[in-house]
Protein backbone atom coordinates (compact mmCIF):
# COMPACT_ATOMS: atom_id res chain seq x y z
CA UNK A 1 -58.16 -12.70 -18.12
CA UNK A 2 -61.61 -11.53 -17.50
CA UNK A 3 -60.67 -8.25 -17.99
CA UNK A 4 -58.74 -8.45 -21.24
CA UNK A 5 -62.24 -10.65 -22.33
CA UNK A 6 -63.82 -7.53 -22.03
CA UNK A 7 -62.08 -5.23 -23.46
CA UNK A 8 -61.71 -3.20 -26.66
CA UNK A 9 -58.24 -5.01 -27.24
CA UNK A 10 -59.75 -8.65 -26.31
CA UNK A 11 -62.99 -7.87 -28.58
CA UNK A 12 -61.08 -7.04 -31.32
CA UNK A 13 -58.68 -9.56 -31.26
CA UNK A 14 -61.15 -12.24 -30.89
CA UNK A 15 -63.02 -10.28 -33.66
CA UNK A 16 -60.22 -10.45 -36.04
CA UNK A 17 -59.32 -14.34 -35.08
CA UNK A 18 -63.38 -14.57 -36.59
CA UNK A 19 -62.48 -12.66 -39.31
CA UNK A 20 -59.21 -15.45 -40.13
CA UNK A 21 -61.36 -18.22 -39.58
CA UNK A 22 -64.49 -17.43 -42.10
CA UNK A 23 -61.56 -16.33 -44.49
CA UNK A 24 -60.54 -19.87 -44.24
CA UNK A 25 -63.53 -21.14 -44.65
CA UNK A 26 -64.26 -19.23 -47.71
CA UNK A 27 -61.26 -19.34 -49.65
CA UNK A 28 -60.61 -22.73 -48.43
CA UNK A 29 -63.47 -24.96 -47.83
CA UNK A 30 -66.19 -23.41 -49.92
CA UNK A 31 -63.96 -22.29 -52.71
CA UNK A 32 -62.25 -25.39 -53.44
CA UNK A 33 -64.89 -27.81 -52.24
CA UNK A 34 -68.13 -26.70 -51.89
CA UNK A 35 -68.58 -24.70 -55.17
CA UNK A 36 -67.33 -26.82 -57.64
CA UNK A 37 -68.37 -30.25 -56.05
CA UNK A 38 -71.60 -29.14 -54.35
CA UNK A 39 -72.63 -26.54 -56.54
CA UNK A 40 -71.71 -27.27 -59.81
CA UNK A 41 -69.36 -23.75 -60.44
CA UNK A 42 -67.56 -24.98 -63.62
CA UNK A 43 -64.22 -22.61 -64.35
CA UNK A 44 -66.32 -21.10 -67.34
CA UNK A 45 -69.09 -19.24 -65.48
CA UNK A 46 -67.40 -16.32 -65.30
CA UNK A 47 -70.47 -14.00 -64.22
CA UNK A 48 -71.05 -16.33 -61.60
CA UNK A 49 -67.34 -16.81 -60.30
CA UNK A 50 -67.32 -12.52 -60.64
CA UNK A 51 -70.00 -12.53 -58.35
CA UNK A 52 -68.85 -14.80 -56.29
CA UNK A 53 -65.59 -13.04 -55.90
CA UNK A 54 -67.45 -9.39 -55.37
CA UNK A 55 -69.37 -10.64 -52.56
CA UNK A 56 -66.12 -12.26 -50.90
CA UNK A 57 -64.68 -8.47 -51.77
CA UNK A 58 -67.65 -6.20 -50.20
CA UNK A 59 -67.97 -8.82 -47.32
CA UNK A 60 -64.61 -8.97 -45.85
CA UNK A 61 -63.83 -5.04 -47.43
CA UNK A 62 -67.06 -4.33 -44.43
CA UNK A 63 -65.73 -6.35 -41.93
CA UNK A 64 -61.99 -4.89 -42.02
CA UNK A 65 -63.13 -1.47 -42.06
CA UNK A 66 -65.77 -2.72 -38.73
CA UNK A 67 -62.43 -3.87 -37.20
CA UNK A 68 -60.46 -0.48 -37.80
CA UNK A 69 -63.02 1.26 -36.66
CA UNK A 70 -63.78 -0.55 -33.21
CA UNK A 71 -59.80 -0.56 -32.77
CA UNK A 72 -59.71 3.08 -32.84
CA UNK A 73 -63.02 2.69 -30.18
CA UNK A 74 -65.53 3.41 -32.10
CA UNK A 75 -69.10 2.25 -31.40
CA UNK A 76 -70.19 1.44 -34.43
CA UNK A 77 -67.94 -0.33 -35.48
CA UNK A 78 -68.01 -2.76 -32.77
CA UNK A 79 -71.71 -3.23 -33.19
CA UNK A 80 -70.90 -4.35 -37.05
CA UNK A 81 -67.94 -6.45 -36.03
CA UNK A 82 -70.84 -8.58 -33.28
CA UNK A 83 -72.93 -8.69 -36.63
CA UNK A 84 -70.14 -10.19 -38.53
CA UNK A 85 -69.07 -12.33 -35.57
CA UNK A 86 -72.85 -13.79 -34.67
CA UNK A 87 -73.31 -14.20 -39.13
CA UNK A 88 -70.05 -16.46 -38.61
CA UNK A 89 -71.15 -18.35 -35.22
CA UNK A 90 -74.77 -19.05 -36.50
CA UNK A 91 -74.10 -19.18 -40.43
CA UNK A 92 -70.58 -20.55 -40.81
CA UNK A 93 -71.01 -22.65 -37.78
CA UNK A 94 -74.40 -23.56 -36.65
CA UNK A 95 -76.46 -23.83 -39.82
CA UNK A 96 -73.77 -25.01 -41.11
CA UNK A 97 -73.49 -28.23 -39.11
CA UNK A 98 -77.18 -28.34 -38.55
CA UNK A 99 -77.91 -28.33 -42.55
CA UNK A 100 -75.11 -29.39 -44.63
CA UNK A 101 -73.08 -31.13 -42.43
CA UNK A 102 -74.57 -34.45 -41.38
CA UNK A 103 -72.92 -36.69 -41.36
CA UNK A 104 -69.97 -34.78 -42.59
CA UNK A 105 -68.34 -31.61 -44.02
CA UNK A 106 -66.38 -31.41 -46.79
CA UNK A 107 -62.36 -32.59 -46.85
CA UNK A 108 -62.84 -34.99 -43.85
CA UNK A 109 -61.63 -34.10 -41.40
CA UNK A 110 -60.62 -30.25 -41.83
CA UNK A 111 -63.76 -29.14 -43.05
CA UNK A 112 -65.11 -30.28 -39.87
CA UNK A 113 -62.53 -28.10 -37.76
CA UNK A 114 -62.86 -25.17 -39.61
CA UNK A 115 -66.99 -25.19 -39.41
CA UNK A 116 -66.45 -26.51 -35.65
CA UNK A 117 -63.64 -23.47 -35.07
CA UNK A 118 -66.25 -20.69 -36.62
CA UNK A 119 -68.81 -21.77 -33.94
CA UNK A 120 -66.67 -21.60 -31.15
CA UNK A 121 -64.51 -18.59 -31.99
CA UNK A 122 -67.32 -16.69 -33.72
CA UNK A 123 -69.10 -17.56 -30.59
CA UNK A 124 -66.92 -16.55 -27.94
CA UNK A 125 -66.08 -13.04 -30.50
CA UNK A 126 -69.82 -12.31 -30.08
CA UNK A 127 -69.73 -12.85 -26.26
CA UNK A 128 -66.53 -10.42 -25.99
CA UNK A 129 -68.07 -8.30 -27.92
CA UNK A 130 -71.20 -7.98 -26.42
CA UNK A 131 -69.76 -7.58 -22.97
CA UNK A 132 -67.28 -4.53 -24.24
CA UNK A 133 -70.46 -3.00 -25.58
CA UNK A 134 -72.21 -3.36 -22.62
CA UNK A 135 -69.89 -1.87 -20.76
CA UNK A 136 -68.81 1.06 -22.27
CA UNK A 137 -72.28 2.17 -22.46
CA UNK A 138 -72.51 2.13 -19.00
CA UNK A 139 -69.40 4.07 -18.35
């Protein structure tokens, strides 16, 4: 187990389990709770929504082509995939509970699991990641 933790394939996979849980968070949680309740997105503010939507594009466009490249063993893209995994652990998970959360998340009791599972998985990503990167520069 310790070695597949540490390895390109266990890095990435973890990576891309990160990538599935933000993605969940986004379209879920902050799309259909926190933009229109929170933030006061109305269905008419198209700029806004268009925004919105182009950031969720170039965001998640960066982090697929991070996880290609790191499959195929590249370095760099392993060292953007940590990024994207630590953003997710500390931003989507962290800050998140630390800030907006208390007492509670959106949608009781799911919004609670999915900011609770981006802690722990993007967590636990960055860790596996970390390790594979220290170790293949020592090889």
């Amino acid at each position: 187990m310790k070695n597949w933790f540490t390895s390109l394939n266990g890095a990435v996979t973890l990576s891309v389990l990160t990538l599935l849980t933000f993605l969940a968070r986004v379209t879920g949680l902050d799309a259909m709770f926190v933009l229109p309740g929170e933030m006061g997105i109305r269905e008419d503010q198209t700029l806004t929504i268009a925004l919105f939507m182009f950031g969720v594009m170039v965001l998640f466009g960066g982090w697929i082509w991070a996880l290609l490249a790191a499959a195929r063993g590249g370095r760099t893209g392993m060292i953007v995939s940590l990024v994207f995994n630590l953003f997710v652990a500390l931003f989507g998970g962290l800050f998140t509970l630390i800030s907006f959360c208390s007492p509670s998340c959106a949608a009781r009791p799911v919004g609670e699991i999915i900011v609770l599972a981006a802690l722990i998985v993007g967590g636990v990503a960055s860790v596996s990641a970390g390790l594979y990167l220290r170790s293949a520069s020592q090889r």
